[in-house]
Protein backbone atom coordinates (compact mmCIF):
# COMPACT_ATOMS: atom_id res chain seq x y z
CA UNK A 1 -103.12 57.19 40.22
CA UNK A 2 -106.48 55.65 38.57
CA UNK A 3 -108.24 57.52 41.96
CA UNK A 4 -106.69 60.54 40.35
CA UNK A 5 -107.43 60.18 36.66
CA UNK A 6 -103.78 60.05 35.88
CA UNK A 7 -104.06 56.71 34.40
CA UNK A 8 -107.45 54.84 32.72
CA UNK A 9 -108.56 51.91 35.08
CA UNK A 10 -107.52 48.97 33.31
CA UNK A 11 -111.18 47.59 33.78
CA UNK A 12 -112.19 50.44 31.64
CA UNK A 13 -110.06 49.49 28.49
CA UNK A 14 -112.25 47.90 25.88
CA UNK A 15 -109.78 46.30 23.97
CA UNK A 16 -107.40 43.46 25.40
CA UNK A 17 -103.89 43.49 24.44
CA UNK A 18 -100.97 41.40 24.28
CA UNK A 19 -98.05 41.70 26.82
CA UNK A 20 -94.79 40.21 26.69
CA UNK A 21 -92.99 40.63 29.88
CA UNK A 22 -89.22 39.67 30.50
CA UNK A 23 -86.99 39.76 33.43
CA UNK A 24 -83.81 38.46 34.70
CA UNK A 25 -82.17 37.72 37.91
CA UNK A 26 -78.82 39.40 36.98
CA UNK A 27 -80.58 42.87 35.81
CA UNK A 28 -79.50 45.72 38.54
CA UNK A 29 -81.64 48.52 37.01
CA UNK A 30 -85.21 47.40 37.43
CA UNK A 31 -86.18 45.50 40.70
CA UNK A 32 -86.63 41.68 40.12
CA UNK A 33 -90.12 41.70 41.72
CA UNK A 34 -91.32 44.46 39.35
CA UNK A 35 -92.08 42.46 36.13
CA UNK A 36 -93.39 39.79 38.69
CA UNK A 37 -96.06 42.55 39.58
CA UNK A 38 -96.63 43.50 36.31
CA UNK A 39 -97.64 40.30 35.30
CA UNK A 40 -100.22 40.11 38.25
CA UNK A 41 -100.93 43.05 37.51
CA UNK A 42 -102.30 42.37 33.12
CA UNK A 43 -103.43 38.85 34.01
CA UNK A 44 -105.64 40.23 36.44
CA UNK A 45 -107.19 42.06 33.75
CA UNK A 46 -107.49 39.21 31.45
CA UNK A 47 -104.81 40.56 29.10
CA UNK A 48 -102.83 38.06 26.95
CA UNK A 49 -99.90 37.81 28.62
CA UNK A 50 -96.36 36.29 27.82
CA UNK A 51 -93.76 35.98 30.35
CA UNK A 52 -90.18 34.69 29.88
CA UNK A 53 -87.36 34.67 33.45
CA UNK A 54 -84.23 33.56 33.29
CA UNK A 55 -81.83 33.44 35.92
CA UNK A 56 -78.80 34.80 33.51
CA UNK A 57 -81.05 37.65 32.08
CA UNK A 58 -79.72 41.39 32.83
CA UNK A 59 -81.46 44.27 31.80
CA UNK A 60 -81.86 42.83 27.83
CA UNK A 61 -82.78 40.09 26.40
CA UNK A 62 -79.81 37.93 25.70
CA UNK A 63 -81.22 36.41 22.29
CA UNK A 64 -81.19 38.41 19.43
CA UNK A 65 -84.33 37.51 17.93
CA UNK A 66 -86.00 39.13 20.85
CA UNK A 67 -87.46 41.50 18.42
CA UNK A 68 -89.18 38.88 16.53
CA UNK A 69 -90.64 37.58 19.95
CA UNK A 70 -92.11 40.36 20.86
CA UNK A 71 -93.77 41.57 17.90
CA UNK A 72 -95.03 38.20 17.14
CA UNK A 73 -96.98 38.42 20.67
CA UNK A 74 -98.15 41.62 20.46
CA UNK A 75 -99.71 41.67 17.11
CA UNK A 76 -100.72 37.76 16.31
CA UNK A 77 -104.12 38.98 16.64
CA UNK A 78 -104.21 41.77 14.08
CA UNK A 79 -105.98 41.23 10.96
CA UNK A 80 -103.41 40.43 7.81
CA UNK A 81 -100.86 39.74 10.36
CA UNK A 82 -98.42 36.87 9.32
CA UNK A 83 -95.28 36.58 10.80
CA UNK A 84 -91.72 36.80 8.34
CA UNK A 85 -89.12 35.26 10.03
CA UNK A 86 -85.69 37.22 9.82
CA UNK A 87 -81.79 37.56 10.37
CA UNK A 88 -80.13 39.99 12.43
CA UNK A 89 -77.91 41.23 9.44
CA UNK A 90 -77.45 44.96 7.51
CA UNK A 91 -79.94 44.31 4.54
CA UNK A 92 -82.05 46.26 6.33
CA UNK A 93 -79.95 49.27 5.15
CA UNK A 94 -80.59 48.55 1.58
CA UNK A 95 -84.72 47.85 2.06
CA UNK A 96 -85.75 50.82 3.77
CA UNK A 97 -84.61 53.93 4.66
CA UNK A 98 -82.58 54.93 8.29
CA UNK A 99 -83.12 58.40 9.29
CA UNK A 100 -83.10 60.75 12.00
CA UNK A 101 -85.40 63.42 13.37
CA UNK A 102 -85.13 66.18 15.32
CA UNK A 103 -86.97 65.93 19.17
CA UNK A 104 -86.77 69.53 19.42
CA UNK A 105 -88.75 70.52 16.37
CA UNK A 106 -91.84 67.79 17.85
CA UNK A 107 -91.46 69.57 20.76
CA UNK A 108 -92.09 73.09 19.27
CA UNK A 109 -94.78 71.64 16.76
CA UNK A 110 -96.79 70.82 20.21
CA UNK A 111 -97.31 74.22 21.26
CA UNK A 112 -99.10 75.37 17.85
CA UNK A 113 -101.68 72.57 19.28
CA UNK A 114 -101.80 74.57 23.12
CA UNK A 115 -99.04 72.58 24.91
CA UNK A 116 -96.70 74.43 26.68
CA UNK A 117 -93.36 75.42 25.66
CA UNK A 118 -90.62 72.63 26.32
CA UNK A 119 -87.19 71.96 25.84
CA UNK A 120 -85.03 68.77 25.41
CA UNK A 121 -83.57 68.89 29.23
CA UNK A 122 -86.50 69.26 30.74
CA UNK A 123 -87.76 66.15 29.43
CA UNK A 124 -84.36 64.25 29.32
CA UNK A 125 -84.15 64.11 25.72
CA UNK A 126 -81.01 63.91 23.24
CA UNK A 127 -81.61 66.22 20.09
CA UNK A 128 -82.05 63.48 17.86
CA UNK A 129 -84.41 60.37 17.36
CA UNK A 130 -84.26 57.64 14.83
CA UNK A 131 -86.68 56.14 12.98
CA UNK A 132 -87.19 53.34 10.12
CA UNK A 133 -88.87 53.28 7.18
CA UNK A 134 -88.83 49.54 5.13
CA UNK A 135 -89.50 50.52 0.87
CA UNK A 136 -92.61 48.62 1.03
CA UNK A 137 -94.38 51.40 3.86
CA UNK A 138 -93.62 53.97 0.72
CA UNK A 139 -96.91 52.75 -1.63
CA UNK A 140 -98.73 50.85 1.28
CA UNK A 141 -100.47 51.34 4.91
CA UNK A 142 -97.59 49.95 7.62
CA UNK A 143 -98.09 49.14 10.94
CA UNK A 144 -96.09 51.28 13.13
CA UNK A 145 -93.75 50.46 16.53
CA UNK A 146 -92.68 52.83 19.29
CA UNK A 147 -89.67 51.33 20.53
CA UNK A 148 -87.97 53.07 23.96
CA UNK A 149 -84.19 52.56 24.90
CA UNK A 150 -83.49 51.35 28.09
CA UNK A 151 -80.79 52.98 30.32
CA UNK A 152 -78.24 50.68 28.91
CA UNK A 153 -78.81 50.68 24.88
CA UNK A 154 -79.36 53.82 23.60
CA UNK A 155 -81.58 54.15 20.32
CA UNK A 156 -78.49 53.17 17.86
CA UNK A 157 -78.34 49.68 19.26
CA UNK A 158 -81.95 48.86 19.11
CA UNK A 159 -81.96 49.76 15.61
CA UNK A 160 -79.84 46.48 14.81
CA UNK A 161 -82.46 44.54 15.92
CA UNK A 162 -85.52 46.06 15.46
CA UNK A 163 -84.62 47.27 12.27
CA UNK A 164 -83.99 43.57 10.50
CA UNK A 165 -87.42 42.56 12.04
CA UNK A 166 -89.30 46.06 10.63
CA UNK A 167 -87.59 45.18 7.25
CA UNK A 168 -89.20 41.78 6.90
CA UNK A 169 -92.65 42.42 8.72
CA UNK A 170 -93.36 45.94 6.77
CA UNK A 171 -93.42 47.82 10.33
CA UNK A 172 -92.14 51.35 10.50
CA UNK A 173 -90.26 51.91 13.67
CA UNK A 174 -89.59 54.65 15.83
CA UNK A 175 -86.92 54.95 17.98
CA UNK A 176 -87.33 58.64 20.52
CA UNK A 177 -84.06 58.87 22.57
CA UNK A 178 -83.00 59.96 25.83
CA UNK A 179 -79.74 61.07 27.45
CA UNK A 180 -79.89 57.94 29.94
CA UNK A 181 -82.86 56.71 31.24
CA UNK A 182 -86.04 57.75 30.68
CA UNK A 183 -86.80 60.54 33.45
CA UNK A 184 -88.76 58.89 36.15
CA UNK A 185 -89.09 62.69 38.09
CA UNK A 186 -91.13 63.31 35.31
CA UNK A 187 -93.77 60.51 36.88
CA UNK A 188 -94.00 59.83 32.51
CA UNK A 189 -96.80 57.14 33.17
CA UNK A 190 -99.68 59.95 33.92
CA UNK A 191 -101.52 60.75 30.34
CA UNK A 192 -101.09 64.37 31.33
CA UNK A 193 -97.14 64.10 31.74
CA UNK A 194 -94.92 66.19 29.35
CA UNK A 195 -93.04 62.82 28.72
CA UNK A 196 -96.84 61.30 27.64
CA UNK A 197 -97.46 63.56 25.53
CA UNK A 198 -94.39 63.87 23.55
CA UNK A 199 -94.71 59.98 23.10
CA UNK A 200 -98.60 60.68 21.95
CA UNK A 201 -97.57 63.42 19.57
CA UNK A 202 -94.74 60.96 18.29
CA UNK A 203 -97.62 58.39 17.16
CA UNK A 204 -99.98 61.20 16.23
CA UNK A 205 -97.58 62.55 13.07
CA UNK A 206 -96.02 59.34 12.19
């Protein structure tokens, strides 16, 4: 797909990021060799990367703080980046605000910018999203998460524990949903997918 422009050449990409990879023996929706590959795959490009296996893992992480872990990684690097340290409780409900937004609309905004008409089924997509929005983003410049279900937890259950991490670390977090899994007929990892570009437009207007 790099031959074919459809992703960037990971030799090409300036910037080196952070990766936290995860997999378990037990999980019977993605291959165990994949995250194996992936791995090769980022350290072979220098990247920073994290990797955690465990022979009881499934397809999620079995602690709850996995949140924590993973945002910790991933942004230990930023500038003004310090770590708050959290509980997976519902004050989060009472420091920020939990909404929901409408995947449709997004969709329709797009074409006003040339893309072509879409609808939710074509893309796999429920009506509604989530998102979170901790008080303190309301007067100040917040980092901002993209977080995507996995076939087994939709959207609602990665808000408990995203959302007591975004509450403490001043991250707003998005949550897009689909109806199962995102749709791999789509081939969603080419920038020019419709899937791509929904995510793009996500970050774009957030």
């Amino acid at each position: 797909m790099v031959e074919e422009k459809k992703i960037s050449d990971f030799e090409d990409v300036k910037d080196k990021h952070s990766v936290y990879i995860f997999g378990g023996l037990k999980d019977d929706v993605v291959p165990n060799g994949m995250s194996v590959e992936q791995q090769r795959l980022f350290e072979s490009v220098k990247y920073d990367v994290k990797v955690r296996y465990e022979a009881e893992f499934q397809h999620w992480f079995l602690e709850k703080e996995a949140a924590g872990t993973i945002s910790n990684h991933v942004y230990k690097d930023l500038d003004g980046w310090s770590f708050t340290p959290y509980e997976i409780d519902e004050t989060y409900k009472t420091s920020g605000l939990l909404g929901k937004w409408d995947q449709q609309t997004l969709l329709d905004d797009m074409v006003s910018n040339g893309e072509k008409s879409l609808k939710l089924d074509q893309l796999g997509l429920r009506k509604w999203g989530l998102y979170y929005i901790p008080t303190a983003c309301a007067s100040k410049r917040c980092n901002m998460q993209l977080i995507l279900h996995g076939c087994t937890r939709p959207a609602e259950e990665m808000v408990k524990y995203w959302a007591p991490m975004a509450a403490k670390n001043d991250i707003v977090v998005v949550f897009p949903q689909a109806k199962s899994c995102w749709d791999t007929k789509q081939k969603y990892i080419a920038k020019d997918s419709d899937l791509q570009k929904f995510m793009l437009e996500i970050v774009k207007t957030s």
